[in-house]
PDB file of N, CA and C in Angstrom:
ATOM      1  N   UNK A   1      14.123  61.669   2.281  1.00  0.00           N
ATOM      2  CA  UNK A   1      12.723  61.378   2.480  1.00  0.00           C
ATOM      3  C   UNK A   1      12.339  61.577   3.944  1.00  0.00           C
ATOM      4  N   UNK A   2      13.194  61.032   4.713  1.00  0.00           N
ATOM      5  CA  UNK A   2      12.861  61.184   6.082  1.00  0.00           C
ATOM      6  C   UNK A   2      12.890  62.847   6.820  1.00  0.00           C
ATOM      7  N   UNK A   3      13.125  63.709   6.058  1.00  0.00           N
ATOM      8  CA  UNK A   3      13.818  64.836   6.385  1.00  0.00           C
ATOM      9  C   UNK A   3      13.180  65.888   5.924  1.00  0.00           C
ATOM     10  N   UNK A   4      12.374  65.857   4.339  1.00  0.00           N
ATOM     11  CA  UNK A   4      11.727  66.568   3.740  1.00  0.00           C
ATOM     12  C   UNK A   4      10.358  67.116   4.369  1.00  0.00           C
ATOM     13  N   UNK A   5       9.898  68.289   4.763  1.00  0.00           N
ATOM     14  CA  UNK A   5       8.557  68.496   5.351  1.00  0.00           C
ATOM     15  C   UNK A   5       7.742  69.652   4.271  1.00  0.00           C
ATOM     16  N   UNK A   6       6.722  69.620   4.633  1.00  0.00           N
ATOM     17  CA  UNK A   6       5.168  70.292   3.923  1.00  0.00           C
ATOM     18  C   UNK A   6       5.810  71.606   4.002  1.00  0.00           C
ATOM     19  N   UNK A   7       4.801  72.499   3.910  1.00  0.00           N
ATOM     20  CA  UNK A   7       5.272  74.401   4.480  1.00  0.00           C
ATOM     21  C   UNK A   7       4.983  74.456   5.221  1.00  0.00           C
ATOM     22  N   UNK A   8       3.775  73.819   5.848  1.00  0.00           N
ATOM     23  CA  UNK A   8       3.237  73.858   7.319  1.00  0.00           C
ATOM     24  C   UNK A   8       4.435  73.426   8.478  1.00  0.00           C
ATOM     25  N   UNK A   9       5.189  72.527   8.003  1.00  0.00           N
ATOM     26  CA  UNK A   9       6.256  71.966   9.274  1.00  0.00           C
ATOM     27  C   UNK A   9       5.815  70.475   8.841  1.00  0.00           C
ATOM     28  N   UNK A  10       4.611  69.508   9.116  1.00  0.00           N
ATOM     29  CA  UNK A  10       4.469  68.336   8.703  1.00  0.00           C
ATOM     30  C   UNK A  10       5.523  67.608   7.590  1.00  0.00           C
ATOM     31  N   UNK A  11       5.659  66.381   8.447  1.00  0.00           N
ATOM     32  CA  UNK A  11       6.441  65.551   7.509  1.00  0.00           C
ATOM     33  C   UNK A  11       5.834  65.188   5.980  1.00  0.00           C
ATOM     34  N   UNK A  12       6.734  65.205   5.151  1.00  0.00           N
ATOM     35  CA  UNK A  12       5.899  64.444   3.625  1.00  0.00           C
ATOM     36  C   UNK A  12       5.518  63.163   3.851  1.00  0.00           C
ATOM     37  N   UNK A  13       6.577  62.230   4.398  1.00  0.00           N
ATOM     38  CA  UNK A  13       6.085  60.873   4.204  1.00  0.00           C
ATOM     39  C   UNK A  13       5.781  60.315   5.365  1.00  0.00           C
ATOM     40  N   UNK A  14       5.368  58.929   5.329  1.00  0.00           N
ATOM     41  CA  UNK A  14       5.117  58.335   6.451  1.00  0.00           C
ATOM     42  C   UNK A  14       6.285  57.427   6.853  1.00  0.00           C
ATOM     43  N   UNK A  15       5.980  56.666   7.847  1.00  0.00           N
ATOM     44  CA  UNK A  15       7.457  56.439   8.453  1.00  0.00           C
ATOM     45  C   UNK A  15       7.463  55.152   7.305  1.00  0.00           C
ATOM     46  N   UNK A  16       5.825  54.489   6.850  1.00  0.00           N
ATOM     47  CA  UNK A  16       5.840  52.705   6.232  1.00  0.00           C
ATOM     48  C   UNK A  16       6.370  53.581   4.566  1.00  0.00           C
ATOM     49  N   UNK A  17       5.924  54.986   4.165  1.00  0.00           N
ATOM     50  CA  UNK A  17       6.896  54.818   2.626  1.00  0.00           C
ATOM     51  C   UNK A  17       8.076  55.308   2.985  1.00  0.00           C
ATOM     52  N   UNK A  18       8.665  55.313   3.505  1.00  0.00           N
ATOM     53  CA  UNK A  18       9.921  55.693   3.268  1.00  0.00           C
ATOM     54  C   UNK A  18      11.108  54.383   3.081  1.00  0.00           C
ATOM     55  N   UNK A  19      12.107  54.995   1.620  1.00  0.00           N
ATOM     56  CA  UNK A  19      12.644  53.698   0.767  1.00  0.00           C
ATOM     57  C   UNK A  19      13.881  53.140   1.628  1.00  0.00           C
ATOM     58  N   UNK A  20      14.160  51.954   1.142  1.00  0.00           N
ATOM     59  CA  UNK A  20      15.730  51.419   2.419  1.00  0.00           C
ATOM     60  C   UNK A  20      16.648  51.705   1.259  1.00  0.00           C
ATOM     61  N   UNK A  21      17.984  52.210   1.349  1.00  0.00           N
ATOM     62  CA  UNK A  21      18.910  52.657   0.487  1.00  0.00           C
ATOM     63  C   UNK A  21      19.288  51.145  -0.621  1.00  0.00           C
ATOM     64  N   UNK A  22      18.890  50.275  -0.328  1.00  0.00           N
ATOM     65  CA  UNK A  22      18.332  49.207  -1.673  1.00  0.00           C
ATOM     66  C   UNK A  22      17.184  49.436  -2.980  1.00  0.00           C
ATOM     67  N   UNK A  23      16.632  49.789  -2.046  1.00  0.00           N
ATOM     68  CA  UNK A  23      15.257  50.032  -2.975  1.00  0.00           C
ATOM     69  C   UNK A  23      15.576  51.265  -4.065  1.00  0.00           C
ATOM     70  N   UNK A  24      16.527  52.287  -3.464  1.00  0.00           N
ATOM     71  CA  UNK A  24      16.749  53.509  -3.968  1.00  0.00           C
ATOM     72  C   UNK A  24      17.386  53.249  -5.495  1.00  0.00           C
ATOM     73  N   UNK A  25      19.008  52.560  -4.905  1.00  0.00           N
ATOM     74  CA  UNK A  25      19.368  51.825  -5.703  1.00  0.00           C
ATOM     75  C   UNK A  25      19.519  51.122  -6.622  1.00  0.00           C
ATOM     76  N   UNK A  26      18.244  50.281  -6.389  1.00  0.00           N
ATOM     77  CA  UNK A  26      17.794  49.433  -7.575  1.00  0.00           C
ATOM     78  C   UNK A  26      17.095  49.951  -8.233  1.00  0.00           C
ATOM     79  N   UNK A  27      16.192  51.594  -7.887  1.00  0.00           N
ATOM     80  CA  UNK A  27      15.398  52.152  -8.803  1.00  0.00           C
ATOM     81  C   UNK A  27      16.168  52.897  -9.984  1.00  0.00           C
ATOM     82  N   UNK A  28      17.123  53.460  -9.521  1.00  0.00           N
ATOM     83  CA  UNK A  28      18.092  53.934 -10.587  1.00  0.00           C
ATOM     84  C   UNK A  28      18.961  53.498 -11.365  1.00  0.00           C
ATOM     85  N   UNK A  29      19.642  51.982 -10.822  1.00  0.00           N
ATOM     86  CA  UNK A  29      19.926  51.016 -11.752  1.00  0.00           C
ATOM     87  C   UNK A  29      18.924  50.494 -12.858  1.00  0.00           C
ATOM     88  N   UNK A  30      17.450  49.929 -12.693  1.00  0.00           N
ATOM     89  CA  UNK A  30      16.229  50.132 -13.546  1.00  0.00           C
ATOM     90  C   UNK A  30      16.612  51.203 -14.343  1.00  0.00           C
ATOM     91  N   UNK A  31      16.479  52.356 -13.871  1.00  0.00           N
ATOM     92  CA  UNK A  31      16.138  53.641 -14.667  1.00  0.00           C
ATOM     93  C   UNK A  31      17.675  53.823 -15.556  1.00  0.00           C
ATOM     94  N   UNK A  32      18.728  53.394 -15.362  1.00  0.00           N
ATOM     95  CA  UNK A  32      19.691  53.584 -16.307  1.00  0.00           C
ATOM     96  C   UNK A  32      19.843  52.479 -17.157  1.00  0.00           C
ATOM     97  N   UNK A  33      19.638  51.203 -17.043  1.00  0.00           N
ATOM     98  CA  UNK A  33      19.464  50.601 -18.118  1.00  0.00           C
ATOM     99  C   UNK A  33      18.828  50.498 -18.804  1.00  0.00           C
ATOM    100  N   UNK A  34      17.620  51.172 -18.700  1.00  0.00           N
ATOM    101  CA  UNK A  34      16.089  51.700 -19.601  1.00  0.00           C
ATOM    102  C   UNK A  34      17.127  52.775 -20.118  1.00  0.00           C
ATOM    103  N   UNK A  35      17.474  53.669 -19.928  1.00  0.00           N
ATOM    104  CA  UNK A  35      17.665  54.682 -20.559  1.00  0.00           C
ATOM    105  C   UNK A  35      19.090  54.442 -21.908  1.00  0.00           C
ATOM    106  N   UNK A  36      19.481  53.400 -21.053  1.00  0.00           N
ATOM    107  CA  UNK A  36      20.759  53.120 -22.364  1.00  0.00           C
ATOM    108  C   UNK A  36      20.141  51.960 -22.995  1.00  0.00           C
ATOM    109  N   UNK A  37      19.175  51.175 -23.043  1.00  0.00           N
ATOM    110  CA  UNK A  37      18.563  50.793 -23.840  1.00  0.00           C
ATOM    111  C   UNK A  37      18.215  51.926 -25.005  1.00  0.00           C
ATOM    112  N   UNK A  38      17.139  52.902 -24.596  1.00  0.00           N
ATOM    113  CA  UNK A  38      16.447  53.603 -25.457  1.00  0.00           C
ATOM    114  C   UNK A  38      17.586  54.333 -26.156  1.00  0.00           C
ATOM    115  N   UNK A  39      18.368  54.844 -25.397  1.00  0.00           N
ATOM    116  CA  UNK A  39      19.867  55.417 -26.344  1.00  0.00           C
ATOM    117  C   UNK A  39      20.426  54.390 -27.477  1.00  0.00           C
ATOM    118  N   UNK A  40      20.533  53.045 -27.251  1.00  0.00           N
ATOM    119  CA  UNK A  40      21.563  52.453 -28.300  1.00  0.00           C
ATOM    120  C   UNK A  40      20.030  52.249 -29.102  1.00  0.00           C
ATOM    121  N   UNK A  41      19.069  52.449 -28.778  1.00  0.00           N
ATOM    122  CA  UNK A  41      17.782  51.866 -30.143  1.00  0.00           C
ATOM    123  C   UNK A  41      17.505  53.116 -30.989  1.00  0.00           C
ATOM    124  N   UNK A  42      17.826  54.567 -30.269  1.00  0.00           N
ATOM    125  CA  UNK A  42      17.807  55.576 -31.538  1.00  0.00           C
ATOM    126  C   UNK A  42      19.410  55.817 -31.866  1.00  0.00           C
ATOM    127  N   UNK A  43      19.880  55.371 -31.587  1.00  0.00           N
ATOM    128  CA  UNK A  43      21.345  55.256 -32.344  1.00  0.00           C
ATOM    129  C   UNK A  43      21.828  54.498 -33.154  1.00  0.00           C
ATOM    130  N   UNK A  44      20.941  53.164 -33.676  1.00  0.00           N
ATOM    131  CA  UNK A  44      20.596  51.822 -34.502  1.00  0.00           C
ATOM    132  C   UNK A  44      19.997  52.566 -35.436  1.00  0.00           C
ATOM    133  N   UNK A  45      18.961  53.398 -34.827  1.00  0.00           N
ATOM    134  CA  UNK A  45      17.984  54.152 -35.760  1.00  0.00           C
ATOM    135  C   UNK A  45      18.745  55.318 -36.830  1.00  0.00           C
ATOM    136  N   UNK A  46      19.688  55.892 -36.114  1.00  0.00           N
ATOM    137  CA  UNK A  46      20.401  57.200 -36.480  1.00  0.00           C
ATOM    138  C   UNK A  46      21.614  56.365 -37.494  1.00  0.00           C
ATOM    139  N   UNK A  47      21.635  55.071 -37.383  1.00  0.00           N
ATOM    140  CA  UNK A  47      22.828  55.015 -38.096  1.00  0.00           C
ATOM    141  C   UNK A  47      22.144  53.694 -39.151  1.00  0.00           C
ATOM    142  N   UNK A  48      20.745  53.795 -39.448  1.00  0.00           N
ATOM    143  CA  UNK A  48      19.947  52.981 -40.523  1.00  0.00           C
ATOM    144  C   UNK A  48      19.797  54.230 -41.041  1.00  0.00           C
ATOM    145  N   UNK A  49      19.234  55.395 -40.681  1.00  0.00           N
ATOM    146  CA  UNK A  49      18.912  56.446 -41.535  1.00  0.00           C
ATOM    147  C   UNK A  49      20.324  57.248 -42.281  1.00  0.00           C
ATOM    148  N   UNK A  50      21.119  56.786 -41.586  1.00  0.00           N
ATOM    149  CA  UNK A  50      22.278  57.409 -42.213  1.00  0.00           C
ATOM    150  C   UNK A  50      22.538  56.587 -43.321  1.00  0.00           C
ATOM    151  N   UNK A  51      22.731  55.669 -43.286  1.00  0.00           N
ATOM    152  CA  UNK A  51      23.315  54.443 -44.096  1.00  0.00           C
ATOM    153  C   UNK A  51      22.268  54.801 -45.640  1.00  0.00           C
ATOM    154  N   UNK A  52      21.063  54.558 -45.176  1.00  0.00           N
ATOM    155  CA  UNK A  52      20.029  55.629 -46.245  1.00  0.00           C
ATOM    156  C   UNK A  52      20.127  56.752 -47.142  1.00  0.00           C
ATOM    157  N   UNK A  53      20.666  57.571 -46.407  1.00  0.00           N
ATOM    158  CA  UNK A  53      20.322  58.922 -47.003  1.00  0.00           C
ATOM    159  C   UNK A  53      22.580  58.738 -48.111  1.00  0.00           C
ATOM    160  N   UNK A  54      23.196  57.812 -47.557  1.00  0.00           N
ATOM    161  CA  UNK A  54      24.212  57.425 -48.232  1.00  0.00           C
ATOM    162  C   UNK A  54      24.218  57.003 -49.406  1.00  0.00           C
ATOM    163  N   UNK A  55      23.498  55.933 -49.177  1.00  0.00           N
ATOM    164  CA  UNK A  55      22.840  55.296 -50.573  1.00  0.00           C
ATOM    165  C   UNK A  55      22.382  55.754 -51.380  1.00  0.00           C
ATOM    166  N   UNK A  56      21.597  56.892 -51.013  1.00  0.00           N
ATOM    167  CA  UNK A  56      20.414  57.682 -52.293  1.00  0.00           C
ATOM    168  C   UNK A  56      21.615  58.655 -52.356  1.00  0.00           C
ATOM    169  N   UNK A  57      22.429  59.389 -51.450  1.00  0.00           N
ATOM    170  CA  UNK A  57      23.182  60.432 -52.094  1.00  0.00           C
ATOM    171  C   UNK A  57      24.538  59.659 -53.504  1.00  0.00           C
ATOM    172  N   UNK A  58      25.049  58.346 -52.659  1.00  0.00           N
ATOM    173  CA  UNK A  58      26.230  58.060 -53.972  1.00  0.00           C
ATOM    174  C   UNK A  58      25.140  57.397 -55.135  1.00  0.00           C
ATOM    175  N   UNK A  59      23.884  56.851 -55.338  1.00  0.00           N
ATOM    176  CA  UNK A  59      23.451  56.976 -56.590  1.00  0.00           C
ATOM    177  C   UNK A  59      23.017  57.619 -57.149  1.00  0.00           C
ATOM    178  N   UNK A  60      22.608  58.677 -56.916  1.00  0.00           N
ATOM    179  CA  UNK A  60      22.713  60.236 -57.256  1.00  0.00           C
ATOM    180  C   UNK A  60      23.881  60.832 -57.816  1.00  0.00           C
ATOM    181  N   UNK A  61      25.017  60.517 -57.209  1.00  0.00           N
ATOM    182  CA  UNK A  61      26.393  60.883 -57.775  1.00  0.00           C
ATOM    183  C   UNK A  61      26.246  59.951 -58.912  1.00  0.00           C
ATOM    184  N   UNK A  62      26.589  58.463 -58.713  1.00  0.00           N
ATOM    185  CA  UNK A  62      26.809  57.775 -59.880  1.00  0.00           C
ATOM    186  C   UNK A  62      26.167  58.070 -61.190  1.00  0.00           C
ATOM    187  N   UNK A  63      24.296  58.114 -61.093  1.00  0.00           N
ATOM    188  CA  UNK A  63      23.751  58.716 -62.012  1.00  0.00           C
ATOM    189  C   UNK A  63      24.367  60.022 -62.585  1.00  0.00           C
ATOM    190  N   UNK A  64      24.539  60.826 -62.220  1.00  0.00           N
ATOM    191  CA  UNK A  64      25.006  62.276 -62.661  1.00  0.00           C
ATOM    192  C   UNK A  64      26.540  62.424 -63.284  1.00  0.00           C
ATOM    193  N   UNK A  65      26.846  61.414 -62.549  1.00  0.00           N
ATOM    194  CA  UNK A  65      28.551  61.352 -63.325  1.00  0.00           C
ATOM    195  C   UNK A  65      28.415  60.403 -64.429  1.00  0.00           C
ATOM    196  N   UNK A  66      27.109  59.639 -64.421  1.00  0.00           N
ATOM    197  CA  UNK A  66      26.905  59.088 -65.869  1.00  0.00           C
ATOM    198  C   UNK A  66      26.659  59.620 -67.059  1.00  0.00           C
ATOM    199  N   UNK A  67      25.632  60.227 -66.633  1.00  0.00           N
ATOM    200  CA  UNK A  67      25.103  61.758 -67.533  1.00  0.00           C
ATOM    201  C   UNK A  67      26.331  62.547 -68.070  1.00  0.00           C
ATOM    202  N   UNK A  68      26.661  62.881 -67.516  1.00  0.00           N
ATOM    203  CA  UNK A  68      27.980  64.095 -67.682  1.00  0.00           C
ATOM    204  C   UNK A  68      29.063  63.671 -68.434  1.00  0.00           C
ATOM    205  N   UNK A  69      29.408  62.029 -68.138  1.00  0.00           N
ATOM    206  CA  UNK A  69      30.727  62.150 -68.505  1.00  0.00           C
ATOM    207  C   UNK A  69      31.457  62.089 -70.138  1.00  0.00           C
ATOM    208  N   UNK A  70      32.372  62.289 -70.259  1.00  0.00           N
ATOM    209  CA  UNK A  70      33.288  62.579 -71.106  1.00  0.00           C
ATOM    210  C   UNK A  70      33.076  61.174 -72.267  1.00  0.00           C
ATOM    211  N   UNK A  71      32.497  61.487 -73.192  1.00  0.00           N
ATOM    212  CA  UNK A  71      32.797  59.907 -74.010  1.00  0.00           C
ATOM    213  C   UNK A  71      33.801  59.963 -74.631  1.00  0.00           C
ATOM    214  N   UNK A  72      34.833  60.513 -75.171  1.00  0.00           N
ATOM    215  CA  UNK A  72      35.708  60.912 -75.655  1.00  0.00           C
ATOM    216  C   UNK A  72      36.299  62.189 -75.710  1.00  0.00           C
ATOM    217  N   UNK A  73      37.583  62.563 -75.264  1.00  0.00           N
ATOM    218  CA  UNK A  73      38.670  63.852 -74.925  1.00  0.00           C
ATOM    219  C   UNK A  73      38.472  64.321 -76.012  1.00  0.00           C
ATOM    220  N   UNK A  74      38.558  63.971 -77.403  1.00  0.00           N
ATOM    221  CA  UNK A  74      38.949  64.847 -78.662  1.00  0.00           C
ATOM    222  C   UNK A  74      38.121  64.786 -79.619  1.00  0.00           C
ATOM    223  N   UNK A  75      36.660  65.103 -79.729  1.00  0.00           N
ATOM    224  CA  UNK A  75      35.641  64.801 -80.977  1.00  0.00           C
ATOM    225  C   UNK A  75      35.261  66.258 -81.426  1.00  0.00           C
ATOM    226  N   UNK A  76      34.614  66.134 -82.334  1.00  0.00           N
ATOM    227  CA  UNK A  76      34.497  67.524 -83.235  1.00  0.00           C
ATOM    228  C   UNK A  76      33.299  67.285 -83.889  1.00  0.00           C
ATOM    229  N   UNK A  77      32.163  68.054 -83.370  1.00  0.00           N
ATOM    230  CA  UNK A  77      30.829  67.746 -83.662  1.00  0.00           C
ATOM    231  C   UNK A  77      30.385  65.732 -83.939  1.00  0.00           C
ATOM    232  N   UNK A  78      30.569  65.250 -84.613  1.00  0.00           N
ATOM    233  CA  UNK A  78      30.184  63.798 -84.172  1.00  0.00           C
ATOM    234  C   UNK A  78      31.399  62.688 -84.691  1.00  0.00           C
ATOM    235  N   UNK A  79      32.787  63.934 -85.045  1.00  0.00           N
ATOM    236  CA  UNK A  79      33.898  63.038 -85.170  1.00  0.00           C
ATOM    237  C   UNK A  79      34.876  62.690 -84.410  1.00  0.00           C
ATOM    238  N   UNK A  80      35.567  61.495 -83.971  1.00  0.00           N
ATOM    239  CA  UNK A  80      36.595  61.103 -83.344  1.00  0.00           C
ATOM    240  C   UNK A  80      38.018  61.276 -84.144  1.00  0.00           C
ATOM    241  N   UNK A  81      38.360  62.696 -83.614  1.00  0.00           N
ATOM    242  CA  UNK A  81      39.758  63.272 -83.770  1.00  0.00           C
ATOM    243  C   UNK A  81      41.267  62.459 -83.914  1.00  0.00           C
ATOM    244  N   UNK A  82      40.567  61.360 -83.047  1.00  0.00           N
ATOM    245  CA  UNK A  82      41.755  60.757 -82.446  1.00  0.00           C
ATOM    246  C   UNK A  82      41.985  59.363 -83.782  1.00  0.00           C
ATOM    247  N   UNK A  83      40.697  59.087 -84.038  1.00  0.00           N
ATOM    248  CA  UNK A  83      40.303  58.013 -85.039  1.00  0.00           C
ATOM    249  C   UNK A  83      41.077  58.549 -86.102  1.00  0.00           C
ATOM    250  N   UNK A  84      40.284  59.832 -86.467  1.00  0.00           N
ATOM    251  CA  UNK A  84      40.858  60.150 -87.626  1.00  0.00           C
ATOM    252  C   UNK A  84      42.245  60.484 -88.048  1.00  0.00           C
ATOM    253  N   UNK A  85      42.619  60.706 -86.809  1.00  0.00           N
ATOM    254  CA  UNK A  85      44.314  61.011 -86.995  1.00  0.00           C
ATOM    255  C   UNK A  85      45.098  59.558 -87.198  1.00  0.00           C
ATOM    256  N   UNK A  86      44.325  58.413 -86.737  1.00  0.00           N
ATOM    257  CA  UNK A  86      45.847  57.185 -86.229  1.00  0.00           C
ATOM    258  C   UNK A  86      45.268  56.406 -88.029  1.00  0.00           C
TER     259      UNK A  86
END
């Protein structure tokens, strides 16, 4: 800050803004715990929407493997093979 000048040659700042290596400090400490705040709140977010799209995909499976499945290995148009044999 103290060092930076215009194109003309003029200084940018004045001598009253310029920051004390505290102030600097503490602005970027601020600014990183804001920022890992906002990180772990879409990552809460990313892992509710996941948890979601889980749910609707395995009852989707479950439904469909309901549908589908096998009621019996050995029938023959609406007879039980297996019945009829024991």
């Amino acid at each position: 800050m103290r060092h930076t000048k215009h194109e003309d040659g003029s200084g940018r700042f004045t001598v009253d803004e310029f920051l004390a290596p505290q102030q600097i400090k503490s602005y970027f400490s601020r600014m990183a715990a804001k920022f890992r705040q906002e990180s772990h709140d879409v990552a809460d977010e990313w892992d509710g929407q996941a948890v979601a799209e889980q749910d609707a995909y395995s009852s989707a499976c479950g439904h469909i493997l309901e549908e589908c499945r096998l009621i019996h290995p050995i029938t023959y148009d609406t007879y039980n093979l297996c019945e009829l044999c024991s």
